[in-house]
PDB file of N, CA and C in Angstrom:
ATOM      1  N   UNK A   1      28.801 -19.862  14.352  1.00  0.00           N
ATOM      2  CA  UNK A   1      28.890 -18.425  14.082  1.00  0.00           C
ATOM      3  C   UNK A   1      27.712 -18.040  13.194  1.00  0.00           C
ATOM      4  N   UNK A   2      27.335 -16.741  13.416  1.00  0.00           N
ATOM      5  CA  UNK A   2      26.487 -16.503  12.688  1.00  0.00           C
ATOM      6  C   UNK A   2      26.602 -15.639  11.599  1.00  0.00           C
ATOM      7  N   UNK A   3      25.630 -15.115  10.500  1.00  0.00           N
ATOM      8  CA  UNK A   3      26.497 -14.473   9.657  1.00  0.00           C
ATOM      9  C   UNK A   3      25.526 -12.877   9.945  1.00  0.00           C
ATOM     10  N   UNK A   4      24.659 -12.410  10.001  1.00  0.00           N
ATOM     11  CA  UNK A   4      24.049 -11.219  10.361  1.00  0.00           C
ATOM     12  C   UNK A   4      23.031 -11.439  11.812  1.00  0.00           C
ATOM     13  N   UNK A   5      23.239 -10.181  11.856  1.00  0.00           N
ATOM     14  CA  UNK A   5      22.024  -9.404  13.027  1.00  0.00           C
ATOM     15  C   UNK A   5      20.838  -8.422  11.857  1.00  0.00           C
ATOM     16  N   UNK A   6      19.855  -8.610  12.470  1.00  0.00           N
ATOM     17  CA  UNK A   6      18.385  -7.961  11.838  1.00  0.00           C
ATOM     18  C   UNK A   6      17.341  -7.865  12.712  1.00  0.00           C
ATOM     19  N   UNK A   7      16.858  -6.668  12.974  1.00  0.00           N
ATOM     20  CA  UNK A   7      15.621  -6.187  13.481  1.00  0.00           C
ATOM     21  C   UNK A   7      14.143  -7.051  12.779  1.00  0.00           C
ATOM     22  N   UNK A   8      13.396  -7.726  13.505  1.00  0.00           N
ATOM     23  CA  UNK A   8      12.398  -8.290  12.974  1.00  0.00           C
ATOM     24  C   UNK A   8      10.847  -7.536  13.435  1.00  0.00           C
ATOM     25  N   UNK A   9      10.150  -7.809  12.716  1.00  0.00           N
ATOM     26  CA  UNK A   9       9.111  -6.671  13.025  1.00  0.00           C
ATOM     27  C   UNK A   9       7.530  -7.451  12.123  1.00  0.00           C
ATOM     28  N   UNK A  10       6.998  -8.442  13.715  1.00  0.00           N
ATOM     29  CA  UNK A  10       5.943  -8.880  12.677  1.00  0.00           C
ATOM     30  C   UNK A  10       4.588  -8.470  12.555  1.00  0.00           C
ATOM     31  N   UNK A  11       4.213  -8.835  11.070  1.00  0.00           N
ATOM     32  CA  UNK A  11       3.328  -7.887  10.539  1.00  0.00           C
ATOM     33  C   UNK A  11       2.229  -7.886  11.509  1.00  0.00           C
ATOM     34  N   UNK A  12       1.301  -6.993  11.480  1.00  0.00           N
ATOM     35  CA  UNK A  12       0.292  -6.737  12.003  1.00  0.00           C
ATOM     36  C   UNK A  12      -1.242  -8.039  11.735  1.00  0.00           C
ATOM     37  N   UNK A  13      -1.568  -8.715  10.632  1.00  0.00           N
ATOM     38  CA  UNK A  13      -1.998  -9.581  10.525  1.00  0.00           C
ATOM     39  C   UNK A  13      -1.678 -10.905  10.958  1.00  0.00           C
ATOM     40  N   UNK A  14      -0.360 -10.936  11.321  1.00  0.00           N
ATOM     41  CA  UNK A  14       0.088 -12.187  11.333  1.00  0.00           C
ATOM     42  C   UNK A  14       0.022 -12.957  12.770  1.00  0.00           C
ATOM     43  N   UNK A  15       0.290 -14.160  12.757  1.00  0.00           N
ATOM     44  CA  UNK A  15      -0.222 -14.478  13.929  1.00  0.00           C
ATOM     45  C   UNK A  15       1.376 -14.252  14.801  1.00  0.00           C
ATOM     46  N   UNK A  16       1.290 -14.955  16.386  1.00  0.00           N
ATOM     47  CA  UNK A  16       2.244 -14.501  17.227  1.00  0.00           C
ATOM     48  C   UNK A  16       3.548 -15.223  16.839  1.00  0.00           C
ATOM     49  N   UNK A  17       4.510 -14.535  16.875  1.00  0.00           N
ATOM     50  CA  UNK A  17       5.952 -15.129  16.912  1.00  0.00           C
ATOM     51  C   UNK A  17       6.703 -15.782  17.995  1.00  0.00           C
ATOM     52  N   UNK A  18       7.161 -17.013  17.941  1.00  0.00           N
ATOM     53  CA  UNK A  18       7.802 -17.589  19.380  1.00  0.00           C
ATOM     54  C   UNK A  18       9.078 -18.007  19.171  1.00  0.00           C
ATOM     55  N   UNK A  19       9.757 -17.733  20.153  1.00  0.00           N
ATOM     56  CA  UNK A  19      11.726 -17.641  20.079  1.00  0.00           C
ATOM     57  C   UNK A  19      11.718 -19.093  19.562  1.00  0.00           C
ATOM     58  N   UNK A  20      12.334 -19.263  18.679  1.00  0.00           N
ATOM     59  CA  UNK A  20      12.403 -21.197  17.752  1.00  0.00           C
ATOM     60  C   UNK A  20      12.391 -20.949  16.357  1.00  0.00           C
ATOM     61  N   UNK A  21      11.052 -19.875  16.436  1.00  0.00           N
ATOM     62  CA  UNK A  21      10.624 -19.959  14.615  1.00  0.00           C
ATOM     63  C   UNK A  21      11.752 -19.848  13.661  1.00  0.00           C
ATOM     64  N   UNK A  22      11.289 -21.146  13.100  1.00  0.00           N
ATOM     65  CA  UNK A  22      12.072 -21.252  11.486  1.00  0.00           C
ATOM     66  C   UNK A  22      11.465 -20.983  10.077  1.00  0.00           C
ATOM     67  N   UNK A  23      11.761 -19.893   9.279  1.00  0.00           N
ATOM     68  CA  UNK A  23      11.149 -19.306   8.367  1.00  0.00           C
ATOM     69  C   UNK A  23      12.412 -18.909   7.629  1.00  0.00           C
ATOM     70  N   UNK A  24      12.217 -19.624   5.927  1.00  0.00           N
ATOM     71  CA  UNK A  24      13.012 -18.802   5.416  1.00  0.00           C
ATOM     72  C   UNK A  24      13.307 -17.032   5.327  1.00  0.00           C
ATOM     73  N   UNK A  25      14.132 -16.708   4.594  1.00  0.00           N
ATOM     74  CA  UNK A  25      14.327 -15.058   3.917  1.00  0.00           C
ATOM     75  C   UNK A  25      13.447 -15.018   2.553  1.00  0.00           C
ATOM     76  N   UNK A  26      13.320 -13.770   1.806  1.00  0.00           N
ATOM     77  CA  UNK A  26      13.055 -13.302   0.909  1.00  0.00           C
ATOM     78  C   UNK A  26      13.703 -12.253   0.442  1.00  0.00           C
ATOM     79  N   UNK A  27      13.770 -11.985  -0.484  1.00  0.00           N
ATOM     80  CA  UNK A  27      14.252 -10.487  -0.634  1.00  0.00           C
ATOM     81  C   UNK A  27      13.217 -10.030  -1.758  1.00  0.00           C
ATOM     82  N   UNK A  28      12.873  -8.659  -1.450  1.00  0.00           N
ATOM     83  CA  UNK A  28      12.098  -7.704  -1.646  1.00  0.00           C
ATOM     84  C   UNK A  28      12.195  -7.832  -3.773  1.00  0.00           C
ATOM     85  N   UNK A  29      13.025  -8.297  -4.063  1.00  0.00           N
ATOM     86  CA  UNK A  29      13.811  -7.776  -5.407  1.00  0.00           C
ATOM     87  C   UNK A  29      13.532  -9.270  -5.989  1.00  0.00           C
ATOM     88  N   UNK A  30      12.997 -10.679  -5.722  1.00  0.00           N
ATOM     89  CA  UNK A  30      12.928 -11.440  -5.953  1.00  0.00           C
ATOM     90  C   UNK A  30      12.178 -12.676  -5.352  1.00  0.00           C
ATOM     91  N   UNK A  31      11.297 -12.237  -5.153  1.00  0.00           N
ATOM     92  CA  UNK A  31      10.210 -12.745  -4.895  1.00  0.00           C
ATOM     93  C   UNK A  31       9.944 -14.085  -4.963  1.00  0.00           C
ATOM     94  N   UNK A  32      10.226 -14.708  -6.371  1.00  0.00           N
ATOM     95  CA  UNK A  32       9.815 -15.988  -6.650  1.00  0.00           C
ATOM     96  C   UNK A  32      11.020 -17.088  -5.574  1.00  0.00           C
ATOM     97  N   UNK A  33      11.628 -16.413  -4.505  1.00  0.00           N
ATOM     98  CA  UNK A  33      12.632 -17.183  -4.046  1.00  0.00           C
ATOM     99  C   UNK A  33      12.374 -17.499  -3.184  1.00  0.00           C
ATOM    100  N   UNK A  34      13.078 -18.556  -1.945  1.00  0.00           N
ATOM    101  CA  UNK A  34      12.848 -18.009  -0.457  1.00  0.00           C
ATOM    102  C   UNK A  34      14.246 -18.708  -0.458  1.00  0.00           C
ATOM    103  N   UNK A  35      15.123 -18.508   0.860  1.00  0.00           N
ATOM    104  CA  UNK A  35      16.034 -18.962   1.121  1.00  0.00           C
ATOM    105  C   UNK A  35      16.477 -19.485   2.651  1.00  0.00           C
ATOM    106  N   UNK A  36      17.322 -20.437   2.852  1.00  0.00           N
ATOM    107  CA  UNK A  36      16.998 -21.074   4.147  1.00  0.00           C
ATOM    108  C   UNK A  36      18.341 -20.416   4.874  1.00  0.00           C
ATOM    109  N   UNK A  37      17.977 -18.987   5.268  1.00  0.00           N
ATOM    110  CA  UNK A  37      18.286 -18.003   6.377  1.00  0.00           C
ATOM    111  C   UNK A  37      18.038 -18.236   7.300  1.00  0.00           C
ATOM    112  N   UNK A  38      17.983 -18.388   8.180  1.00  0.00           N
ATOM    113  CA  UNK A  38      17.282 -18.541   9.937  1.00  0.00           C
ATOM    114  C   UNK A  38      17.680 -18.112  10.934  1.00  0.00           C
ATOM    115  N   UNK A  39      16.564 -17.723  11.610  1.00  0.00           N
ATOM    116  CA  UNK A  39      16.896 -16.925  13.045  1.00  0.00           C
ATOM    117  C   UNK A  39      17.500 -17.924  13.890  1.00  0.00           C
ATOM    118  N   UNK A  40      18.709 -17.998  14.437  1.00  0.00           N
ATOM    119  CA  UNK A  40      19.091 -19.146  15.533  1.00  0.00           C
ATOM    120  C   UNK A  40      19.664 -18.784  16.885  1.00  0.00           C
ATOM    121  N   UNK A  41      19.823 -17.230  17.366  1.00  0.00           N
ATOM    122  CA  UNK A  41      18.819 -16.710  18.209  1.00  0.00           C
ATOM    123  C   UNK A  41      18.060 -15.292  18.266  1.00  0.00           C
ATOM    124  N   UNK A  42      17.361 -15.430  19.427  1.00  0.00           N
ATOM    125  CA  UNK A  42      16.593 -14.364  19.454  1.00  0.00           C
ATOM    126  C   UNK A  42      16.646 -13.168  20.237  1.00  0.00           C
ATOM    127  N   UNK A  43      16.555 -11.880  20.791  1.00  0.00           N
ATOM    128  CA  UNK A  43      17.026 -11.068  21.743  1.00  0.00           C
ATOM    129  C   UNK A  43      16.390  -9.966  21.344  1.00  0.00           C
ATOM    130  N   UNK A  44      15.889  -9.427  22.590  1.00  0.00           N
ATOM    131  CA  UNK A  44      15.788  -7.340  22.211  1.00  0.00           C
ATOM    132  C   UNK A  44      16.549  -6.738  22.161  1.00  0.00           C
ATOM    133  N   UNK A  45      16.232  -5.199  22.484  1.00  0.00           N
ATOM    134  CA  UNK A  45      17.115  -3.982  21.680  1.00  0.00           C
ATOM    135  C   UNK A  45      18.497  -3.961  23.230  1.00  0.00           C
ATOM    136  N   UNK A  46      18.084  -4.787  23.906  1.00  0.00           N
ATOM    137  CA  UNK A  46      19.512  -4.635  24.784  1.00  0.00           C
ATOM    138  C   UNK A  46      20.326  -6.209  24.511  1.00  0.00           C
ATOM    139  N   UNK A  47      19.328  -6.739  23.681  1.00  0.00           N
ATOM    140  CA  UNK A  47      20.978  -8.011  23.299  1.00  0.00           C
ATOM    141  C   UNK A  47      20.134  -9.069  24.888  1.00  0.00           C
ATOM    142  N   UNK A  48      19.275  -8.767  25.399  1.00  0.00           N
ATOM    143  CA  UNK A  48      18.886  -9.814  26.386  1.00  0.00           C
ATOM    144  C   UNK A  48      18.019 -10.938  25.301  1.00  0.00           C
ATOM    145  N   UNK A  49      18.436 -12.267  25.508  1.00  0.00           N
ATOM    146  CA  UNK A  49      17.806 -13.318  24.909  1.00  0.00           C
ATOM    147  C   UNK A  49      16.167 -13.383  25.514  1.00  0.00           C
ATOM    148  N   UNK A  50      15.810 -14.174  24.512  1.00  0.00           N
ATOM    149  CA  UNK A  50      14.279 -14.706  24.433  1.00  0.00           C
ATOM    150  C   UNK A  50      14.716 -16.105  24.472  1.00  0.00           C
ATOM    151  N   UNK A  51      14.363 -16.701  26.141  1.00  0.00           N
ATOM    152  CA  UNK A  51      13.655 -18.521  26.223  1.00  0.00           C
ATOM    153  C   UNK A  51      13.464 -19.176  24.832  1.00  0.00           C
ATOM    154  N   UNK A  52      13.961 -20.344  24.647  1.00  0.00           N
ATOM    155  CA  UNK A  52      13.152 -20.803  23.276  1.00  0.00           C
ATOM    156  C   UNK A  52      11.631 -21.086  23.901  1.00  0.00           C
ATOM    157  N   UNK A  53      10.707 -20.716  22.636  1.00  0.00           N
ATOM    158  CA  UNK A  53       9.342 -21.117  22.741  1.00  0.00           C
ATOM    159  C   UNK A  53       8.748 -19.490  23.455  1.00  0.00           C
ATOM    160  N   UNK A  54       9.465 -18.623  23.718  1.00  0.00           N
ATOM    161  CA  UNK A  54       8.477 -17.781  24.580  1.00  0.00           C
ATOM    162  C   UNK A  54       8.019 -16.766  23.303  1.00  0.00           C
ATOM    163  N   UNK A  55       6.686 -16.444  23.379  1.00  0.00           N
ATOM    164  CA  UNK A  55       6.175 -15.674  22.496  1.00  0.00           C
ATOM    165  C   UNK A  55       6.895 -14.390  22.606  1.00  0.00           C
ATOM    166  N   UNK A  56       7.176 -13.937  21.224  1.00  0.00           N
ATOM    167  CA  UNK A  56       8.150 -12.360  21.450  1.00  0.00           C
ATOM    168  C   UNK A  56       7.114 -10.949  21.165  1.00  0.00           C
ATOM    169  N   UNK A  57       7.843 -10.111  21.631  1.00  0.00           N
ATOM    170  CA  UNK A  57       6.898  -8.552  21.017  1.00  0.00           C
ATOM    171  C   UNK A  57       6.669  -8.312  19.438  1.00  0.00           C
ATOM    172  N   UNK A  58       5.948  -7.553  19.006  1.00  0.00           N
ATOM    173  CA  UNK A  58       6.104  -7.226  17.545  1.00  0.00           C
ATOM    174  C   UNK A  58       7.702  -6.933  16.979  1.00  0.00           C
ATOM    175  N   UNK A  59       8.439  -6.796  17.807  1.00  0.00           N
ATOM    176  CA  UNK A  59       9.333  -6.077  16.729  1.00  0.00           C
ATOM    177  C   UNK A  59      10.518  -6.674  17.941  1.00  0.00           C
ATOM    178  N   UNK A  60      11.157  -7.635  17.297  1.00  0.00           N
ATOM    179  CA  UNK A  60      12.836  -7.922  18.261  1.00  0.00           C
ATOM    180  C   UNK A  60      13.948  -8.357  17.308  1.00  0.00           C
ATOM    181  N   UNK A  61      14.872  -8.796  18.207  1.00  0.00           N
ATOM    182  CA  UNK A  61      16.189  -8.991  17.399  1.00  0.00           C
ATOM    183  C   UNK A  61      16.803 -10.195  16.909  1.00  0.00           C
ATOM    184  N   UNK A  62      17.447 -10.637  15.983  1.00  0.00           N
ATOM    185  CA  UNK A  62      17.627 -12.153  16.005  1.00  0.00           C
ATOM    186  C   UNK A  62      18.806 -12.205  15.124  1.00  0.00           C
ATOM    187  N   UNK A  63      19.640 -13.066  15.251  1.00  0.00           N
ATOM    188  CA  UNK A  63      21.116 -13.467  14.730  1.00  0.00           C
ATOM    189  C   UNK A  63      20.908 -14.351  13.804  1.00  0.00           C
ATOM    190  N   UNK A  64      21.515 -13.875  12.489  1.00  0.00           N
ATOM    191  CA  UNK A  64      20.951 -15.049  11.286  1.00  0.00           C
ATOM    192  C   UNK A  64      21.789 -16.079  10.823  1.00  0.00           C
ATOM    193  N   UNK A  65      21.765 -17.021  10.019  1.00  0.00           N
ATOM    194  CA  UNK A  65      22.780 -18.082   9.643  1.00  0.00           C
ATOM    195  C   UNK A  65      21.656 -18.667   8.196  1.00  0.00           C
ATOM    196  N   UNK A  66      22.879 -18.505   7.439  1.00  0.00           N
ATOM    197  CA  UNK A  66      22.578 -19.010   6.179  1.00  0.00           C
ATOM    198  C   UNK A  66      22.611 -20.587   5.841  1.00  0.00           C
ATOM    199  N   UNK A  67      21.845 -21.597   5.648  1.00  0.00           N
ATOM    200  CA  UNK A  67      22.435 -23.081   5.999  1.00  0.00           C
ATOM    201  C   UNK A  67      22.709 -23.650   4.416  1.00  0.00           C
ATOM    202  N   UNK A  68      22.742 -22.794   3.791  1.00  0.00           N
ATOM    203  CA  UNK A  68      23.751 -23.151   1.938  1.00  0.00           C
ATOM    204  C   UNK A  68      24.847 -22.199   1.963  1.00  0.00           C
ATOM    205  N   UNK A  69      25.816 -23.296   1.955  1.00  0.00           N
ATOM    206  CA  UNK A  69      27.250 -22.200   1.658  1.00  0.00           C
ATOM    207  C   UNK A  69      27.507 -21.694   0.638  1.00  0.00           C
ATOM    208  N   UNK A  70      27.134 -22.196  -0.517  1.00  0.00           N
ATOM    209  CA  UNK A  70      26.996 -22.105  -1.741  1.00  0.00           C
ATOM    210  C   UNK A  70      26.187 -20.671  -1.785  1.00  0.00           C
ATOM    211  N   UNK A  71      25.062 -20.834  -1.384  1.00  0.00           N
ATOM    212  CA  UNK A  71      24.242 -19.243  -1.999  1.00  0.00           C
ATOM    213  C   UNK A  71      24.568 -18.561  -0.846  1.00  0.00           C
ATOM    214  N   UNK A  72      25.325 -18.859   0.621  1.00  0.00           N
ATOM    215  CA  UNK A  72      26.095 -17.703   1.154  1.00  0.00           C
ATOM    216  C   UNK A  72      26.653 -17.260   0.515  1.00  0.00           C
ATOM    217  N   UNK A  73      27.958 -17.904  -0.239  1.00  0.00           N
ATOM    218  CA  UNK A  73      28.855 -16.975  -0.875  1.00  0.00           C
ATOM    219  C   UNK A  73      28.204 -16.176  -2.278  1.00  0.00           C
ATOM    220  N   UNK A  74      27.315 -16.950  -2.808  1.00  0.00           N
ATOM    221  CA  UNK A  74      27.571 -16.323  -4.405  1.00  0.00           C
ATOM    222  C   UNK A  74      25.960 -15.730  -4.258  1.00  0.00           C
ATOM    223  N   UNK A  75      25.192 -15.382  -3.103  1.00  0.00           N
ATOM    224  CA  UNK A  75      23.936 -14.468  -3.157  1.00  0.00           C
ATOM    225  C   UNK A  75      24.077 -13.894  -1.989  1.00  0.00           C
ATOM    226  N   UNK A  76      24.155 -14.086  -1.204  1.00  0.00           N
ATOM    227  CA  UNK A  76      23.550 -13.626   0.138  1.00  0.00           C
ATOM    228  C   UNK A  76      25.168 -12.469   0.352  1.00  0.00           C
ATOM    229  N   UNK A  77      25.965 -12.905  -0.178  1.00  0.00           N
ATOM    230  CA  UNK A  77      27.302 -12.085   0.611  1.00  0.00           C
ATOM    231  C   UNK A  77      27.220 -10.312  -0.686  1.00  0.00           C
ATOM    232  N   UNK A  78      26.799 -10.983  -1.947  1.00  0.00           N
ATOM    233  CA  UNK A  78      26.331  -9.606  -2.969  1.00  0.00           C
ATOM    234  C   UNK A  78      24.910  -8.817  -1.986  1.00  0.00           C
ATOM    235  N   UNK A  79      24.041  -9.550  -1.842  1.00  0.00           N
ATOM    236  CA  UNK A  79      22.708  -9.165  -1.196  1.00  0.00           C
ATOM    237  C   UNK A  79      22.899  -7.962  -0.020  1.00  0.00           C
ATOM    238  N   UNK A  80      23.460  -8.584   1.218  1.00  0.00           N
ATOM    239  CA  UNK A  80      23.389  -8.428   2.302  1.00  0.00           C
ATOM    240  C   UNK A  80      24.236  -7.498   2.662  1.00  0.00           C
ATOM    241  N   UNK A  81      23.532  -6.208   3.236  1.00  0.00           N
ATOM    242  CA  UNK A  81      24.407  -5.264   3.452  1.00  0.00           C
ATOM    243  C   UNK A  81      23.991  -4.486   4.706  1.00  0.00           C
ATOM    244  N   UNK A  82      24.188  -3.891   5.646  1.00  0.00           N
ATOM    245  CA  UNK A  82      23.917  -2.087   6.478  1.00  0.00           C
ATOM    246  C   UNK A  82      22.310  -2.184   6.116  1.00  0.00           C
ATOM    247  N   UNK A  83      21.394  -2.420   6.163  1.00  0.00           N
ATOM    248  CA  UNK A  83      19.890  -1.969   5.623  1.00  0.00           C
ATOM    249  C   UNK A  83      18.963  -2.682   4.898  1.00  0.00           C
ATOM    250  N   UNK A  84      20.014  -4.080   4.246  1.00  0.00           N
ATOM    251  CA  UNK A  84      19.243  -4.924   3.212  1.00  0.00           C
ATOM    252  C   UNK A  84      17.618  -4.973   4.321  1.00  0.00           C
ATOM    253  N   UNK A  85      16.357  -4.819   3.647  1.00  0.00           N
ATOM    254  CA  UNK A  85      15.581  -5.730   3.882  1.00  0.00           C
ATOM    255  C   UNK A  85      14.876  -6.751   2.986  1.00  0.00           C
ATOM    256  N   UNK A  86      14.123  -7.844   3.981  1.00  0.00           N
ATOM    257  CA  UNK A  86      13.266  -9.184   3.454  1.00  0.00           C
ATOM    258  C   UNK A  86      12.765  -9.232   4.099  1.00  0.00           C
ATOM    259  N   UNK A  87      11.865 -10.237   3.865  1.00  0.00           N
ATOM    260  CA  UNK A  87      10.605 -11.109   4.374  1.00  0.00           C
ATOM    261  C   UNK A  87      10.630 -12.084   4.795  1.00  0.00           C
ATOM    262  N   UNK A  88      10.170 -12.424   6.033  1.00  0.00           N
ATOM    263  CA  UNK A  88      10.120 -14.124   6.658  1.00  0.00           C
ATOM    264  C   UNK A  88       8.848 -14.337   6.276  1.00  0.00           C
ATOM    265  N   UNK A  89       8.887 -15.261   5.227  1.00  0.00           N
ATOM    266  CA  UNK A  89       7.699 -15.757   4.850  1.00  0.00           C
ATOM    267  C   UNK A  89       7.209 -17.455   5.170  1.00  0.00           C
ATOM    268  N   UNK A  90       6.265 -17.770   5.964  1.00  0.00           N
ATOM    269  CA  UNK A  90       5.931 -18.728   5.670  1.00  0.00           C
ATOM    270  C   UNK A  90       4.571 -19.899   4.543  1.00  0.00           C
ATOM    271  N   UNK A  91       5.559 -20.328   3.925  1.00  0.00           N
ATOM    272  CA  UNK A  91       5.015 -20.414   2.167  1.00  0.00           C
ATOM    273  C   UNK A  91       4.940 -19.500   1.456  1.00  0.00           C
ATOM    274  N   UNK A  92       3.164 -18.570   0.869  1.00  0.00           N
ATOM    275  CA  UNK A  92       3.287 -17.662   0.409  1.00  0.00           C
ATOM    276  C   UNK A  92       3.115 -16.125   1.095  1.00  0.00           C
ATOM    277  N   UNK A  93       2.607 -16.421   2.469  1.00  0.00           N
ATOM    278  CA  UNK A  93       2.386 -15.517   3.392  1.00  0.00           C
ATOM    279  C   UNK A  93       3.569 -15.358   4.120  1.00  0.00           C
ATOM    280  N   UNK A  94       3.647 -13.751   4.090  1.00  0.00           N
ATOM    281  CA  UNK A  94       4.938 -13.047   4.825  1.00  0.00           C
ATOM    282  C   UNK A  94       4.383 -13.172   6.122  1.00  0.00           C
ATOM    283  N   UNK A  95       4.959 -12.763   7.293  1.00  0.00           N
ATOM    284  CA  UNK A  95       4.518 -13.089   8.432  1.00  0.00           C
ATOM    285  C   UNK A  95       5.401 -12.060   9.293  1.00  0.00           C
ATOM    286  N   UNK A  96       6.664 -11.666   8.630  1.00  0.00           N
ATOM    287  CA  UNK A  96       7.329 -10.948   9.086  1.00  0.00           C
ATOM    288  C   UNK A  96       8.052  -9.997   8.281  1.00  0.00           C
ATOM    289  N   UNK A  97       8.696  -8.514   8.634  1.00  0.00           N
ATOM    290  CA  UNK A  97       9.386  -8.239   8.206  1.00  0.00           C
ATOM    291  C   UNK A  97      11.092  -7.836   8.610  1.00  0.00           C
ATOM    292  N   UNK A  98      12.137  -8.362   8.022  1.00  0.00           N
ATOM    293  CA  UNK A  98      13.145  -7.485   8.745  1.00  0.00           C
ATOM    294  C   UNK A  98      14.042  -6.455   7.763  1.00  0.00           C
ATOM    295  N   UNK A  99      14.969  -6.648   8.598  1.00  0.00           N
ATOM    296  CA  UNK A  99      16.051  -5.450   8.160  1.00  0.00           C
ATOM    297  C   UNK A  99      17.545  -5.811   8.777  1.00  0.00           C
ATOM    298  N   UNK A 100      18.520  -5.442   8.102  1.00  0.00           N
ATOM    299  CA  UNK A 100      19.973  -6.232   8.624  1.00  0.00           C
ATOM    300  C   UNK A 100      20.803  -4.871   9.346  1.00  0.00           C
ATOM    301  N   UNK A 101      20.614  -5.249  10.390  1.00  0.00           N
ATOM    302  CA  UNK A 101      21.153  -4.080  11.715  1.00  0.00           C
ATOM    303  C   UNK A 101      23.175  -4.057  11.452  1.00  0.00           C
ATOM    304  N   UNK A 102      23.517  -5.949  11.402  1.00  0.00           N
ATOM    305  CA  UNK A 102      24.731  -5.772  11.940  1.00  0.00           C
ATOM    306  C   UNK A 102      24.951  -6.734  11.164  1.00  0.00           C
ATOM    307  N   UNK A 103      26.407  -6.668  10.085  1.00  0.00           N
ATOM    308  CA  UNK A 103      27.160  -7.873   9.396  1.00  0.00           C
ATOM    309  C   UNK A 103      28.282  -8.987  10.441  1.00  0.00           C
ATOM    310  N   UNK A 104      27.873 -10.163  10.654  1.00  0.00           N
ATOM    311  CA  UNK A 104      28.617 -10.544  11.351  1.00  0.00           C
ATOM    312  C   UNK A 104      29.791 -11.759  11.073  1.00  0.00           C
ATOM    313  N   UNK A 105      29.572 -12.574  10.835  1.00  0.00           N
ATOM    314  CA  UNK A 105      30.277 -13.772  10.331  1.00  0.00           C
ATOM    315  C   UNK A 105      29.888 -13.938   8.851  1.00  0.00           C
ATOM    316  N   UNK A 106      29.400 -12.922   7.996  1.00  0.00           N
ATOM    317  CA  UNK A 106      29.049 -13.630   6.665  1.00  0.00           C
ATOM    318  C   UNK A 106      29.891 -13.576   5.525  1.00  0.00           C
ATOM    319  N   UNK A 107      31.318 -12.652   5.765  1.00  0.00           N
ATOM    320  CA  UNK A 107      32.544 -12.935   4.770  1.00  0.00           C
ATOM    321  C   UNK A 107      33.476 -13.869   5.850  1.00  0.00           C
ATOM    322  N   UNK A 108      33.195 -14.860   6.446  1.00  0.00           N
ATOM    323  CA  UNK A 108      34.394 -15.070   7.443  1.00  0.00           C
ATOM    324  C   UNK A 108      33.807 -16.316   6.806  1.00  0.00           C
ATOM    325  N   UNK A 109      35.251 -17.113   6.500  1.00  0.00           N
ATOM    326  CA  UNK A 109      34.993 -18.625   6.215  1.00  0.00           C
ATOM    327  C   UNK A 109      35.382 -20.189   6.926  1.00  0.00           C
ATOM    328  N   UNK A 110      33.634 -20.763   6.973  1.00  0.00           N
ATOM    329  CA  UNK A 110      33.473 -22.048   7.837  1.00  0.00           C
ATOM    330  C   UNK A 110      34.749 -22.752   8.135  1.00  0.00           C
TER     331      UNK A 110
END
């Protein structure tokens, strides 16, 4: 199960995105963090999946999963709301940005 849906939208510098990528979160409000959020799948604005490996458009959809239960419950479930956005950053370079479309499995417990 997953715990959110988020619109991803990558930056204009950055290089191409392909259905697989693993990149932590960020949040806008704390910077010095990253957290191991991940896209585990991928889809456009009609919910049709992306192949793993196929390069995606600037801007698609992806189902997230938090892999610490621990900072699920006691960060990510305060955090995450209707609009939260972050950053998929890889290291110190963002590469992406999203936004949380849809709450899904992230008060429901493992």
């Amino acid at each position: 199960m997953h715990d959110f849906e988020a619109r991803i939208t990558r930056r204009p510098d950055a290089v191409p995105i392909k259905a697989g990528w693993r990149e932590g979160i960020t949040y806008p409000d704390d910077l010095a963090h990253s957290y191991l959020v991940f896209p585990v799948e991928f889809f456009d604005e009609a919910g049709h999946p992306y192949a793993h490996g196929a390069e995606l458009p600037d801007t698609f959809f992806v189902n997230m999963v938090s892999l610490d239960h621990e900072f699920r419950t006691t960060i990510h479930r305060n955090k995450i709301k209707l609009g939260t956005t972050f950053l998929m950053r890889e290291g110190r370079r963002v590469r992406a940005d999203g936004v949380v479309t849809k709450i899904t499995g992230l008060f429901e417990e493992p």
